[in-house]
C-alpha atoms as a PDB file:
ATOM      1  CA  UNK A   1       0.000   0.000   0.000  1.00  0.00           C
ATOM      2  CA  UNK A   2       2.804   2.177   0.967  1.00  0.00           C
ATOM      3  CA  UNK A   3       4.760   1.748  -2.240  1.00  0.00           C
ATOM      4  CA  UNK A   4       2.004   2.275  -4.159  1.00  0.00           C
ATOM      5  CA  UNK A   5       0.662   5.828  -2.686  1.00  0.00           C
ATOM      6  CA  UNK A   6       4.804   6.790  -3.091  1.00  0.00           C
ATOM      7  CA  UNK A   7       4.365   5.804  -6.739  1.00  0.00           C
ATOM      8  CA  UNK A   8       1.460   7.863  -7.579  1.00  0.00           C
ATOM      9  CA  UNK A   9       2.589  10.765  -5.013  1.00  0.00           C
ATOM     10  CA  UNK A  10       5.715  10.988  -7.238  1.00  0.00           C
ATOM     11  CA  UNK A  11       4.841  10.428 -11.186  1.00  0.00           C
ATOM     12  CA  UNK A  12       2.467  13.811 -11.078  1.00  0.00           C
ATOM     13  CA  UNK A  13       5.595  15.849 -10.553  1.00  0.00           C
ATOM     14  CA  UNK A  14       6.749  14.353 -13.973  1.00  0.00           C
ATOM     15  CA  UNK A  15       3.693  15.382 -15.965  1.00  0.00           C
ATOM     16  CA  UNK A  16       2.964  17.428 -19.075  1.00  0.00           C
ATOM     17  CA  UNK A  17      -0.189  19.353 -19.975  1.00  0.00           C
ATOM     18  CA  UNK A  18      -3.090  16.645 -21.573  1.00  0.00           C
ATOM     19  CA  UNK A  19      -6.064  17.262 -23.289  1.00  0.00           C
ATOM     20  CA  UNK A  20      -9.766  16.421 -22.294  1.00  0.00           C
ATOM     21  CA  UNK A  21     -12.040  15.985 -24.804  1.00  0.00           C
ATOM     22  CA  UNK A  22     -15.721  16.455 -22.696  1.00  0.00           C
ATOM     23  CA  UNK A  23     -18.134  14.866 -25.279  1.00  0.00           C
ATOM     24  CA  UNK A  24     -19.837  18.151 -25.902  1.00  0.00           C
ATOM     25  CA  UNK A  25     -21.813  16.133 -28.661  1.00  0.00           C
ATOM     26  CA  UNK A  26     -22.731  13.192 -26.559  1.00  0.00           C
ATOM     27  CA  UNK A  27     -24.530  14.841 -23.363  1.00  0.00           C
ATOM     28  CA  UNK A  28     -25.889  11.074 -22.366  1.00  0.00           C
ATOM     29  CA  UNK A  29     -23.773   7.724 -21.317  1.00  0.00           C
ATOM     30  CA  UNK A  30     -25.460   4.537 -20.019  1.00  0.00           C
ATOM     31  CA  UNK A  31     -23.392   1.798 -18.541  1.00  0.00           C
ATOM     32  CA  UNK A  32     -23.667  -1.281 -17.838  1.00  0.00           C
ATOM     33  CA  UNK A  33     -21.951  -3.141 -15.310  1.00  0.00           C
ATOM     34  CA  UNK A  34     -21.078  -6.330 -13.071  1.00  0.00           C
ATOM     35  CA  UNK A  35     -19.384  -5.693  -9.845  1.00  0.00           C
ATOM     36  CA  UNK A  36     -17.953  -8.419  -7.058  1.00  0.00           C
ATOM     37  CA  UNK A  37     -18.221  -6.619  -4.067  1.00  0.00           C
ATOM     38  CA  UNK A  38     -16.109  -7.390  -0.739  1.00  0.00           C
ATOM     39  CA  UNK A  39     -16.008  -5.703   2.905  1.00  0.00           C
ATOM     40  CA  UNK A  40     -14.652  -6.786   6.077  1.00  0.00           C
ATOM     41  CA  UNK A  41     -13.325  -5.888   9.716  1.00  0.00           C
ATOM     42  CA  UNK A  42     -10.387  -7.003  11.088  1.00  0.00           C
ATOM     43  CA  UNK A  43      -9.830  -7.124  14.698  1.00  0.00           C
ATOM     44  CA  UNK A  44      -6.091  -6.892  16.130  1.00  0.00           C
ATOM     45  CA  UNK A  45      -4.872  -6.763  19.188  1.00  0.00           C
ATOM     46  CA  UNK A  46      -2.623  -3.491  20.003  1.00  0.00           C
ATOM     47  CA  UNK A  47      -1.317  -5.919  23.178  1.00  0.00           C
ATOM     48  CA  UNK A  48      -0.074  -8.958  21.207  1.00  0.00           C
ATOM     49  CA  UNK A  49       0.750 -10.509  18.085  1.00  0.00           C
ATOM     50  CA  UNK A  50      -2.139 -12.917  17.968  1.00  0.00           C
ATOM     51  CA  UNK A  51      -3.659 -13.277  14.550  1.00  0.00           C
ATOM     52  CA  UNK A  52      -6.643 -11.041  13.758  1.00  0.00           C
ATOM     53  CA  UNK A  53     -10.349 -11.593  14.338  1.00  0.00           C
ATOM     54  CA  UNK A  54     -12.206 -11.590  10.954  1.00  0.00           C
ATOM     55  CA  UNK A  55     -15.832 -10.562  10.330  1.00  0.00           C
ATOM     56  CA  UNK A  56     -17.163 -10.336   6.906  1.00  0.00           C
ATOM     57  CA  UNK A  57     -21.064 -10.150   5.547  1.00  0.00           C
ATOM     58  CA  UNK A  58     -21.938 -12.914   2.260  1.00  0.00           C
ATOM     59  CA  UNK A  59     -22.112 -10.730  -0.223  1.00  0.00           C
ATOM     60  CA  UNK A  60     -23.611 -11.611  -3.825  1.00  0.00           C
ATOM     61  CA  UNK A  61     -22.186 -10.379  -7.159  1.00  0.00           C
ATOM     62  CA  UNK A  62     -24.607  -7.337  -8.525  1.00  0.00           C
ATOM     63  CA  UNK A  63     -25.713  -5.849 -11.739  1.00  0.00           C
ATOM     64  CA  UNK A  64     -25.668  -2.613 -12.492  1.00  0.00           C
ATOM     65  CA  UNK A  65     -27.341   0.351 -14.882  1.00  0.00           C
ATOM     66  CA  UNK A  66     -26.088   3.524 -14.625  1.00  0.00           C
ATOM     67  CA  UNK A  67     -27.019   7.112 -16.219  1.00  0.00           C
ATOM     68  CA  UNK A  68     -24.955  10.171 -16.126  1.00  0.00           C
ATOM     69  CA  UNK A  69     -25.357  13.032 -18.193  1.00  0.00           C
ATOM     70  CA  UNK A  70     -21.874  15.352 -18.828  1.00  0.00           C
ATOM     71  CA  UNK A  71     -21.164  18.490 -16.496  1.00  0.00           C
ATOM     72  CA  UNK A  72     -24.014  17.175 -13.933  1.00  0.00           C
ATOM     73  CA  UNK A  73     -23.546  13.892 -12.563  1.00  0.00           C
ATOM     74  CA  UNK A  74     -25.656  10.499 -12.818  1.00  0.00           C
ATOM     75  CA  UNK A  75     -27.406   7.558 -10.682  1.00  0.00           C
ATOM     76  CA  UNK A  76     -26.407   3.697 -10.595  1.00  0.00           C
ATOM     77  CA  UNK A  77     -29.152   1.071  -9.973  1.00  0.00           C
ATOM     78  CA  UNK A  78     -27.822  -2.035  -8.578  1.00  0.00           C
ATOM     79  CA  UNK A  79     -30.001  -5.685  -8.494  1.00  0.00           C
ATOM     80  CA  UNK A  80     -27.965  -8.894  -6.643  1.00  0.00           C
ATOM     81  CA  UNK A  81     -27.863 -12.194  -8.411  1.00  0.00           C
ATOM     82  CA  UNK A  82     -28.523 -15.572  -6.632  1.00  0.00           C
ATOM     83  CA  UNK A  83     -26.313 -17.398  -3.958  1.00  0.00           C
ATOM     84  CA  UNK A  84     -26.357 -21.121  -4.176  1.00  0.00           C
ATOM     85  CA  UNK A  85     -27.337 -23.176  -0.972  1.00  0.00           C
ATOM     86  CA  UNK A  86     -23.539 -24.935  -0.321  1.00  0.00           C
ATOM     87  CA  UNK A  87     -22.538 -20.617   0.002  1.00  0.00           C
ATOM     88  CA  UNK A  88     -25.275 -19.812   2.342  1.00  0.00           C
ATOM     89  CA  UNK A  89     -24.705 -22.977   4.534  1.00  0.00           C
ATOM     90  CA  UNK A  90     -20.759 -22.138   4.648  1.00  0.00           C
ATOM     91  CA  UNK A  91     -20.888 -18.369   5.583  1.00  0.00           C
ATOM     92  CA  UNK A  92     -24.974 -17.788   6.085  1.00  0.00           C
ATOM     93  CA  UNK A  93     -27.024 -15.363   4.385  1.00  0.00           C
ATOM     94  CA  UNK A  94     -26.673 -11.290   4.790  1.00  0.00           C
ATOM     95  CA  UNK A  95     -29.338  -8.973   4.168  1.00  0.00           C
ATOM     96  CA  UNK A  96     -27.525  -6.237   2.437  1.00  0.00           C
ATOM     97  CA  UNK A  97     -29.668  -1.973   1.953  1.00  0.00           C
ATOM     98  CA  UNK A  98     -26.705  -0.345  -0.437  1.00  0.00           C
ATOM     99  CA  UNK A  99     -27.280   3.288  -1.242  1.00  0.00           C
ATOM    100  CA  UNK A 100     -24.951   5.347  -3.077  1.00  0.00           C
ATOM    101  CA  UNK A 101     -24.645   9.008  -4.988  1.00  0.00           C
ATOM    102  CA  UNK A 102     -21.343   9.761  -7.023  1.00  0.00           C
ATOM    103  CA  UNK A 103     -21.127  13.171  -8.250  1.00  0.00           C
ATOM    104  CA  UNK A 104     -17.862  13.951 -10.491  1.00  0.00           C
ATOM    105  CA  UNK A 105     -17.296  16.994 -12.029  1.00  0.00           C
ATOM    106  CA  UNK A 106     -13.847  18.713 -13.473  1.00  0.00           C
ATOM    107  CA  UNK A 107     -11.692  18.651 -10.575  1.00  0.00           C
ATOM    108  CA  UNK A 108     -14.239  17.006  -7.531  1.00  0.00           C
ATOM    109  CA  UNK A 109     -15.797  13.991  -6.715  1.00  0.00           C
ATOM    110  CA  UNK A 110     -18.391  13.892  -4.012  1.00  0.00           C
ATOM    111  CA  UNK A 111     -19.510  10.143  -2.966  1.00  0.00           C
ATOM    112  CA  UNK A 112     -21.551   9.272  -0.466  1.00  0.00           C
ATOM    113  CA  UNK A 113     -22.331   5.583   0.082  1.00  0.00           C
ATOM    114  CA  UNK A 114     -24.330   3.974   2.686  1.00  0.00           C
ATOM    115  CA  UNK A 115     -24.719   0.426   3.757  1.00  0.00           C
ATOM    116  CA  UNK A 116     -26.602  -1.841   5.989  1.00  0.00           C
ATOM    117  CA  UNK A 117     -25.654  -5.887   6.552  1.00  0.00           C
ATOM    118  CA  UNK A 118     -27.649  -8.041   8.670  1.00  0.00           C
ATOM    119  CA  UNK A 119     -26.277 -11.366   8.841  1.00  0.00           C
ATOM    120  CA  UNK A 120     -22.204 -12.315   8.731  1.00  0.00           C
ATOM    121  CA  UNK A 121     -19.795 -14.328   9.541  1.00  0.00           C
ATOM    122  CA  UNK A 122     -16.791 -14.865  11.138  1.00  0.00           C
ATOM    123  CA  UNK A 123     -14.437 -15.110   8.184  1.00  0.00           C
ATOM    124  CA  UNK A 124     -11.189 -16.340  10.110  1.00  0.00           C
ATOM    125  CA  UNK A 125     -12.419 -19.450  11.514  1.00  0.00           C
ATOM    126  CA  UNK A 126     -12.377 -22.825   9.567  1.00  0.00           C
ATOM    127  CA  UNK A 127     -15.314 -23.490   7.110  1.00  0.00           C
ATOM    128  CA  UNK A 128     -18.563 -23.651   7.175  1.00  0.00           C
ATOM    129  CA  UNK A 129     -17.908 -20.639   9.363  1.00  0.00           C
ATOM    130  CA  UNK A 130     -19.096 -19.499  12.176  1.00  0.00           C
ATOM    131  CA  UNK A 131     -21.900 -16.966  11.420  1.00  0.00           C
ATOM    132  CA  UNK A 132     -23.595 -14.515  13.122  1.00  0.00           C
ATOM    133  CA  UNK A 133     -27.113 -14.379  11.974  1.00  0.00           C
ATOM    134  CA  UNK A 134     -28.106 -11.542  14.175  1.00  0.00           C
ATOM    135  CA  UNK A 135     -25.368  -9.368  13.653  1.00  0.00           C
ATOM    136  CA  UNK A 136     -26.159  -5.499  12.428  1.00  0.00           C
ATOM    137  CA  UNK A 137     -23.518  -3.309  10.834  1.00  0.00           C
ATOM    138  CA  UNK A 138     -24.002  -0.195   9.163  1.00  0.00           C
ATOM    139  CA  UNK A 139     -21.319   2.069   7.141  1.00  0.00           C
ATOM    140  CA  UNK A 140     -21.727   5.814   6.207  1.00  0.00           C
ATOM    141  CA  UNK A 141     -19.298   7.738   4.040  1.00  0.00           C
ATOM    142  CA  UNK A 142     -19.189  10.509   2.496  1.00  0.00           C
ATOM    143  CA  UNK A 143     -16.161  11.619   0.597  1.00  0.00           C
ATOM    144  CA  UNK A 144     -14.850  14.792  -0.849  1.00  0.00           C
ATOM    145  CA  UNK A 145     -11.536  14.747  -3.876  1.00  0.00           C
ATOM    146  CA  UNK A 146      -9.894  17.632  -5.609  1.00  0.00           C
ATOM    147  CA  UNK A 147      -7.786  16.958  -8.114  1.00  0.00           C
ATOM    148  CA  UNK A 148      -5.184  20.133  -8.456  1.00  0.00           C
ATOM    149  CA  UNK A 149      -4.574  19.953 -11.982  1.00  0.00           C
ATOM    150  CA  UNK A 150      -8.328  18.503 -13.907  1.00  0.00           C
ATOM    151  CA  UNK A 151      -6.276  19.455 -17.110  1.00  0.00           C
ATOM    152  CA  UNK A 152      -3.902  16.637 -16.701  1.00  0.00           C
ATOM    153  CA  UNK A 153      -5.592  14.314 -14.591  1.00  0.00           C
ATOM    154  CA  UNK A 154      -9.457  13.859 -15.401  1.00  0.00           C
ATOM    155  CA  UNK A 155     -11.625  12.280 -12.304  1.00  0.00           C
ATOM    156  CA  UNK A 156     -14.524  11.803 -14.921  1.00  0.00           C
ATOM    157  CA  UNK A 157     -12.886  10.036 -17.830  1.00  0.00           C
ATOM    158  CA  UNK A 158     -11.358   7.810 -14.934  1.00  0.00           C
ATOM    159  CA  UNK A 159     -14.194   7.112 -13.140  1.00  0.00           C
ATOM    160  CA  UNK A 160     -17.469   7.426 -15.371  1.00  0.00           C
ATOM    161  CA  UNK A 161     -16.326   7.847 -18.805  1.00  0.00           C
ATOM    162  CA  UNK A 162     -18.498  11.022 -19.469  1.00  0.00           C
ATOM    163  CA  UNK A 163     -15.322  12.630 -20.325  1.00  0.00           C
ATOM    164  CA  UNK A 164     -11.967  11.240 -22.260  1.00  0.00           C
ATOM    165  CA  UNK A 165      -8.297  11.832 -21.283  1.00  0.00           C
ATOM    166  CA  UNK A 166      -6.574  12.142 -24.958  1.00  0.00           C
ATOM    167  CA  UNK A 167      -2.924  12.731 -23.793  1.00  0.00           C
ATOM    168  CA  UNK A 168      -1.202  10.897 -20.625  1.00  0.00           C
ATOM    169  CA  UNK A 169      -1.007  13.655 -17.804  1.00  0.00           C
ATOM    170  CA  UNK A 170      -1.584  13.098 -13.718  1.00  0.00           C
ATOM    171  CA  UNK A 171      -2.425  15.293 -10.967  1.00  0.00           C
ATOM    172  CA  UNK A 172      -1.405  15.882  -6.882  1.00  0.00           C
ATOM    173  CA  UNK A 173      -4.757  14.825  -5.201  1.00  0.00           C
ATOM    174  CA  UNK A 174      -6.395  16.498  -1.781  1.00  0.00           C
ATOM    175  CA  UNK A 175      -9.559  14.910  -0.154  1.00  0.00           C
ATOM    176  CA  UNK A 176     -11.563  14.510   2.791  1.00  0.00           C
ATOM    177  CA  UNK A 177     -14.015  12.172   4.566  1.00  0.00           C
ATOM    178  CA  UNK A 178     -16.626  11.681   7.226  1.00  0.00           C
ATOM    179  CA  UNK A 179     -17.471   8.276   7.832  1.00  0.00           C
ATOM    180  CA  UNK A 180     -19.547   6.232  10.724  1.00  0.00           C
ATOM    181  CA  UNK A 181     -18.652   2.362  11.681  1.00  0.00           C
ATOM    182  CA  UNK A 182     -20.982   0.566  13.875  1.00  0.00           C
ATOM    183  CA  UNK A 183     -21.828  -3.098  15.059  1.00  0.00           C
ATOM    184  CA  UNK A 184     -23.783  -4.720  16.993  1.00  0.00           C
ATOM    185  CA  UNK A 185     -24.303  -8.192  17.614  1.00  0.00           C
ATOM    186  CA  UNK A 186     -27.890  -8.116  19.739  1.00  0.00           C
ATOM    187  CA  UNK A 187     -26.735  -8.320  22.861  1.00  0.00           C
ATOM    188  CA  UNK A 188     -23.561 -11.005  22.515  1.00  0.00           C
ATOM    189  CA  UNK A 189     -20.272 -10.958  22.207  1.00  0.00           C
ATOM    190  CA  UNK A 190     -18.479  -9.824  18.865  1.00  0.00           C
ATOM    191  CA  UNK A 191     -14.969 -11.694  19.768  1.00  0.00           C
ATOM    192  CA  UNK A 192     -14.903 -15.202  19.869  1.00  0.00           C
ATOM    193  CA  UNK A 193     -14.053 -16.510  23.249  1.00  0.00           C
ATOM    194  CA  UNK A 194     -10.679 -18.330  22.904  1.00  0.00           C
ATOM    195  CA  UNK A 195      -9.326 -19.006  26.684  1.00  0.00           C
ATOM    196  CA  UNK A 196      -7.188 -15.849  28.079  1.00  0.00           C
ATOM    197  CA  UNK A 197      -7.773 -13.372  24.975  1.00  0.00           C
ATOM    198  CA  UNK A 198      -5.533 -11.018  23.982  1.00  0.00           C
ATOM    199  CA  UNK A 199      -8.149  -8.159  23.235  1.00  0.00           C
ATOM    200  CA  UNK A 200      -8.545  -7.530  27.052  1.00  0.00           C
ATOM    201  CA  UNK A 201     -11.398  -5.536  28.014  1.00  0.00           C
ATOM    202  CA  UNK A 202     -12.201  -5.441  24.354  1.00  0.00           C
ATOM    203  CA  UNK A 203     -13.114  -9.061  24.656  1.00  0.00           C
ATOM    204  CA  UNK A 204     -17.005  -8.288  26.066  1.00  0.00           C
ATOM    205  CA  UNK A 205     -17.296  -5.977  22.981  1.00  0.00           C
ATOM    206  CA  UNK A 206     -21.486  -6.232  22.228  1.00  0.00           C
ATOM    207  CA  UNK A 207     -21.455  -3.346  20.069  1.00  0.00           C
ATOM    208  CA  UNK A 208     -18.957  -0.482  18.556  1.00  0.00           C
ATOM    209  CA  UNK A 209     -19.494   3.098  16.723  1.00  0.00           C
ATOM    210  CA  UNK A 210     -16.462   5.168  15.114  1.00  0.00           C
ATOM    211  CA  UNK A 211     -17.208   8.420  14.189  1.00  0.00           C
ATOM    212  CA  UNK A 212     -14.303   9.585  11.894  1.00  0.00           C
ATOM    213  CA  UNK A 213     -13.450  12.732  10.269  1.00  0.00           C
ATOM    214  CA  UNK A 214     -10.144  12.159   7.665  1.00  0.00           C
ATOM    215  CA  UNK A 215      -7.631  14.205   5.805  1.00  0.00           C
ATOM    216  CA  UNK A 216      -5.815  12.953   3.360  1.00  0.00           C
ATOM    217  CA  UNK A 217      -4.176  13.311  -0.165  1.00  0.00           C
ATOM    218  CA  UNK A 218      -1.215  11.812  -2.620  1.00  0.00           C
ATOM    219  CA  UNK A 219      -1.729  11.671  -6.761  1.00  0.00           C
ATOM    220  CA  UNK A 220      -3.416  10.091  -9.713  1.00  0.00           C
ATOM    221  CA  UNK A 221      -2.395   9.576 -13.664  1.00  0.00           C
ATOM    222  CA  UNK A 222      -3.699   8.517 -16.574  1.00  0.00           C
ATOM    223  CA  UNK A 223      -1.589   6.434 -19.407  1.00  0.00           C
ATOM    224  CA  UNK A 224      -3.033   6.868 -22.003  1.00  0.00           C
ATOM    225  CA  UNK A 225      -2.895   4.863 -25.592  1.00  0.00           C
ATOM    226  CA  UNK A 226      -4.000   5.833 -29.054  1.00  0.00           C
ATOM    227  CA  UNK A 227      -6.455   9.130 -27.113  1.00  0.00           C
ATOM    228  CA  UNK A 228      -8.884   5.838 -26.245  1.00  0.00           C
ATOM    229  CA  UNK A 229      -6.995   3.383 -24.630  1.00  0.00           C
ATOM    230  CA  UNK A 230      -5.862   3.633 -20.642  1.00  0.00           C
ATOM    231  CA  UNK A 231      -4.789   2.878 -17.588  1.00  0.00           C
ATOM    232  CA  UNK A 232      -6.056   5.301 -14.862  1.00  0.00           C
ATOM    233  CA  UNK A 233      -4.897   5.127 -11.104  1.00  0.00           C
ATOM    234  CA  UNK A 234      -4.850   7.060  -7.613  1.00  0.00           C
ATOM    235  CA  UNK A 235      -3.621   6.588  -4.357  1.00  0.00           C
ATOM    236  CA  UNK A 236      -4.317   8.285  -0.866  1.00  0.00           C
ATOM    237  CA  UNK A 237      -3.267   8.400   2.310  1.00  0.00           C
ATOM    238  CA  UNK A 238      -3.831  10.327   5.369  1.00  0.00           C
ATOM    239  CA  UNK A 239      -4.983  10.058   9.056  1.00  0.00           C
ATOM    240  CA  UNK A 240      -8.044  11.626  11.138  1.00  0.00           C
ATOM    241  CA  UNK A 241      -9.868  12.350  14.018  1.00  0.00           C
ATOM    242  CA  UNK A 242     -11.788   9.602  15.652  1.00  0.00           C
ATOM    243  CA  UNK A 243     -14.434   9.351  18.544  1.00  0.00           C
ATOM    244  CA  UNK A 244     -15.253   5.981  19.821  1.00  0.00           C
ATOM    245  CA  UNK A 245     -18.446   4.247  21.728  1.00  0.00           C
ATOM    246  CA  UNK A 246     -17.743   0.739  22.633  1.00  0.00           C
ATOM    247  CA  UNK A 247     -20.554  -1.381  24.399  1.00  0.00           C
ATOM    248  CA  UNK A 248     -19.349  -4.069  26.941  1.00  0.00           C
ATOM    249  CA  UNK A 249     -20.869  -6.623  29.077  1.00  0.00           C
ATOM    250  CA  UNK A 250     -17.601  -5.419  31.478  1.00  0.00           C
ATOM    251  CA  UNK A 251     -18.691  -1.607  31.426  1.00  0.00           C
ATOM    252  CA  UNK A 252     -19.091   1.014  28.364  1.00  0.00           C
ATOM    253  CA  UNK A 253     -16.587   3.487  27.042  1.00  0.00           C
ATOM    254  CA  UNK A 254     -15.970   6.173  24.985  1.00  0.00           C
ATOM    255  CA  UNK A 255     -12.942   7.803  23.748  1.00  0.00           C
ATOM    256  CA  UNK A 256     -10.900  10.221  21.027  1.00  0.00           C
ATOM    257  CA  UNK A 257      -8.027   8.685  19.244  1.00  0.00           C
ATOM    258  CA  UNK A 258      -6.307   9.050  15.588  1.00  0.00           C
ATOM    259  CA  UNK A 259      -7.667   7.281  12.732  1.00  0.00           C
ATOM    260  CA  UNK A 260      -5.132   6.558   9.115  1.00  0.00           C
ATOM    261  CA  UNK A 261      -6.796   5.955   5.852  1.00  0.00           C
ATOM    262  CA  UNK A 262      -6.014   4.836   2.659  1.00  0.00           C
ATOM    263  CA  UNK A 263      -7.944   4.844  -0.696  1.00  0.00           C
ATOM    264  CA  UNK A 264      -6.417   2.821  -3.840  1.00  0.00           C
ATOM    265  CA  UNK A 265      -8.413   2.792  -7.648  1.00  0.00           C
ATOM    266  CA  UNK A 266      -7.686   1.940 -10.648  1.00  0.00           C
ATOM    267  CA  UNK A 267      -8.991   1.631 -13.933  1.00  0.00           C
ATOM    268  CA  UNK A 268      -8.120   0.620 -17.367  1.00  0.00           C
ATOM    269  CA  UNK A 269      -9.967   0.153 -20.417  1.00  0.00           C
ATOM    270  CA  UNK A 270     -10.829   1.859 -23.789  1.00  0.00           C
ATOM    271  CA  UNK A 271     -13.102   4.898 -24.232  1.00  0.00           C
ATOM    272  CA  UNK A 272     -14.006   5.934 -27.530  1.00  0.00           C
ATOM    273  CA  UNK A 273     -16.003   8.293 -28.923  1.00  0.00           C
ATOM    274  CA  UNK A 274     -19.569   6.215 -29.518  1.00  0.00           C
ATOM    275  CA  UNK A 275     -18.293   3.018 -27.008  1.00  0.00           C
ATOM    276  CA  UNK A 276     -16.716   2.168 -24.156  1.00  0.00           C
ATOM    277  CA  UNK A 277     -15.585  -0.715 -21.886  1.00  0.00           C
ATOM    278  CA  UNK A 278     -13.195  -1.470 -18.873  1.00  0.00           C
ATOM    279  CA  UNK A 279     -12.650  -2.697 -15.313  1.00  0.00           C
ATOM    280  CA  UNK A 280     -12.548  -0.540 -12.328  1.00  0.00           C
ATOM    281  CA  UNK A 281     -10.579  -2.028  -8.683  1.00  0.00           C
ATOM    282  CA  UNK A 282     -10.561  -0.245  -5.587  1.00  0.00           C
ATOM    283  CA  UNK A 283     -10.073  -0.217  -1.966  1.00  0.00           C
ATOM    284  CA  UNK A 284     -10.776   1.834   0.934  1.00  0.00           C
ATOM    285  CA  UNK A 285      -9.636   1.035   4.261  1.00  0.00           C
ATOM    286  CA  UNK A 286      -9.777   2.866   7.940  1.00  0.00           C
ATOM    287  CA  UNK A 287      -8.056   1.912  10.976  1.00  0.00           C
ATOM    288  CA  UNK A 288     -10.447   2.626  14.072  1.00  0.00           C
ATOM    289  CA  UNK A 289      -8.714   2.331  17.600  1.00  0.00           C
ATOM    290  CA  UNK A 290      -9.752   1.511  21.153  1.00  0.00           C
ATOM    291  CA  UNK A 291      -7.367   1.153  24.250  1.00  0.00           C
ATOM    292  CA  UNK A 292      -6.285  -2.467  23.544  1.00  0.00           C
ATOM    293  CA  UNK A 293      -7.972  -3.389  19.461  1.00  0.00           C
ATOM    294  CA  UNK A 294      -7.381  -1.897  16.260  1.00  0.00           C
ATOM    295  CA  UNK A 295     -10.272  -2.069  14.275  1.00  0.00           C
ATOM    296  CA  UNK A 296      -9.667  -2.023  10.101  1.00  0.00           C
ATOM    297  CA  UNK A 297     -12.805  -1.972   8.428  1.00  0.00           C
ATOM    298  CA  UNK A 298     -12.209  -1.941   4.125  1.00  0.00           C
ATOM    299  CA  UNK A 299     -14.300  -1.849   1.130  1.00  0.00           C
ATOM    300  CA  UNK A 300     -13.582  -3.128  -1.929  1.00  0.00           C
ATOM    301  CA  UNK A 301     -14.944  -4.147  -5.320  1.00  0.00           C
ATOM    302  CA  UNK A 302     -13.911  -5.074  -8.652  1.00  0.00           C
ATOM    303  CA  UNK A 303     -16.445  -3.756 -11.385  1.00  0.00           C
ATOM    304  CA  UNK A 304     -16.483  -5.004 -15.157  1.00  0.00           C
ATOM    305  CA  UNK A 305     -18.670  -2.227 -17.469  1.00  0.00           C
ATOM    306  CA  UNK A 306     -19.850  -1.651 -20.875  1.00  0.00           C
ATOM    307  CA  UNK A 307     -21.483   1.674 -22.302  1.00  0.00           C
ATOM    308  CA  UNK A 308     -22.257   3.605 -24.932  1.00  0.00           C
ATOM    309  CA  UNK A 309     -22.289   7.508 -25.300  1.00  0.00           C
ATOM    310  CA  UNK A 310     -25.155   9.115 -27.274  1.00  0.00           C
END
């Protein structure tokens, strides 16, 4: 993670001026796509060097139509295919509400995503896993990026294709985020009860919320081949401000602490003038912290698309 954010922190420094072509006679783009979604959280102990606690929700691959229009934005509808019965008896069955708004424009993105899982399971134990059918998690973000230099580095033709990058160029990136973590597991324990544990008071855990406000930044760039083809990337990294509610069967707490972040996407793929097609990977990850746990929760996804400007 580190070498990458030092890769794209550095190759803006090295670029020349680029030309966006904005599609002023296409104003519409529909997509089509096919994403495999992943999140988890990772539990480690700040007191040992046990191996981490895993909890993840069963998510299914989804299907996606999106609609943007250039210079205002667009929506994404997403529908979940089927899970067979061997996948639902190995890590249970999660109810998944997913609601998200992307706004890119120029220079800023503005994302907010929201999500609600009932139902997971506790990845790092041996399969069929242990689940937690009762389990409720919820994750709220809402994201702010600014790229410095939109004339050499374009956020749209990276991310939604209602623009194209014609010339290789890249760009020093500044963002922001407020985001909200919580679980809660009904009433039991989160942590699996493994003889003396190494989470300490951590270890009657029932229920958690971060509150998180980040700052961050580092670079993106776009290679680009023959004005259509490319490969797009950014990387970020930053820390934050963090306030913490644990539930306990031992006694509740709250606290401040620091929070690091890091954000990695990219894209490749060919955008031309009537079609386009390409795959889009990325990862977001925070680190939340109590007195004896650090608490990673990332999001991820992998997202296949096909569109067509008109």
């Amino acid at each position: 993670m580190y070498y990458v954010f030092i890769l794209f922190l550095l190759v803006p420094a090295f670029s020349h001026a680029s030309r966006i072509n904005k599609f002023e006679n296409s104003k519409y783009h529909i997509k089509l796509g096919l994403e495999a979604p992943g999140f988890d959280v990772r539990f480690h102990s700040r007191n040992s060097s046990s191996s981490d606690v895993k909890i993840a929700p069963n998510l299914n691959t989804l299907l996606s139509v999106g609609f943007s229009m250039t210079g205002v934005g667009g929506l994404s509808w997403w529908f979940e295919t089927s899970q067979s019965d061997e996948d639902i008896r190995k890590r249970g069955r999660t109810n998944l509400d997913d609601y998200r708004f992307n706004f890119v424009y120029d220079r800023f993105l503005v994302a907010i995503n929201y999500s609600n899982y009932k139902g997971l399971y506790l990845e790092s134990s041996p399969s069929p896993h242990v689940l937690y059918p009762n389990m409720k998690l919820s994750n709220l973000g809402i994201n702010f990026i600014y790229a410095l230099n939109p004339e050499r580095f374009s956020l749209p033709a990276m991310l939604d294709q209602n623009q194209r990058q014609e010339v290789s160029g890249g760009s020093w990136i500044l963002a922001s985020s407020y985001e909200e973590l919580s679980m809660d597991n009904n009433g039991d324990l989160i942590l699996p009860v493994n003889g003396s544990s190494p989470f300490k008071k951590d270890q009657s855990m029932t229920g958690t919320k971060f509150k998180t406000l980040n700052f961050y930044g580092g670079g993106g760039y776009s290679f680009v081949f023959r004005q259509a083809w490319f490969i797009s990337g950014y990387a970020l990294l930053g820390m934050g401000i963090q306030r913490s509610n644990v539930k306990a069967s031992g006694g509740d707490y709250k606290q401040w602490e620091v929070s690091h972040k890091g954000v990695v996407s990219i894209a490749t793929g060919y955008n031309g003038l009537k079609y386009f097609s390409g795959l889009n990977i990325y990862a977001n990850g925070t680190t939340n912290r109590t007195d004896d746990t650090s608490i990673t929760n990332s999001l991820y996804s992998s997202i296949f698309y096909v569109g067509v400007h008109l």
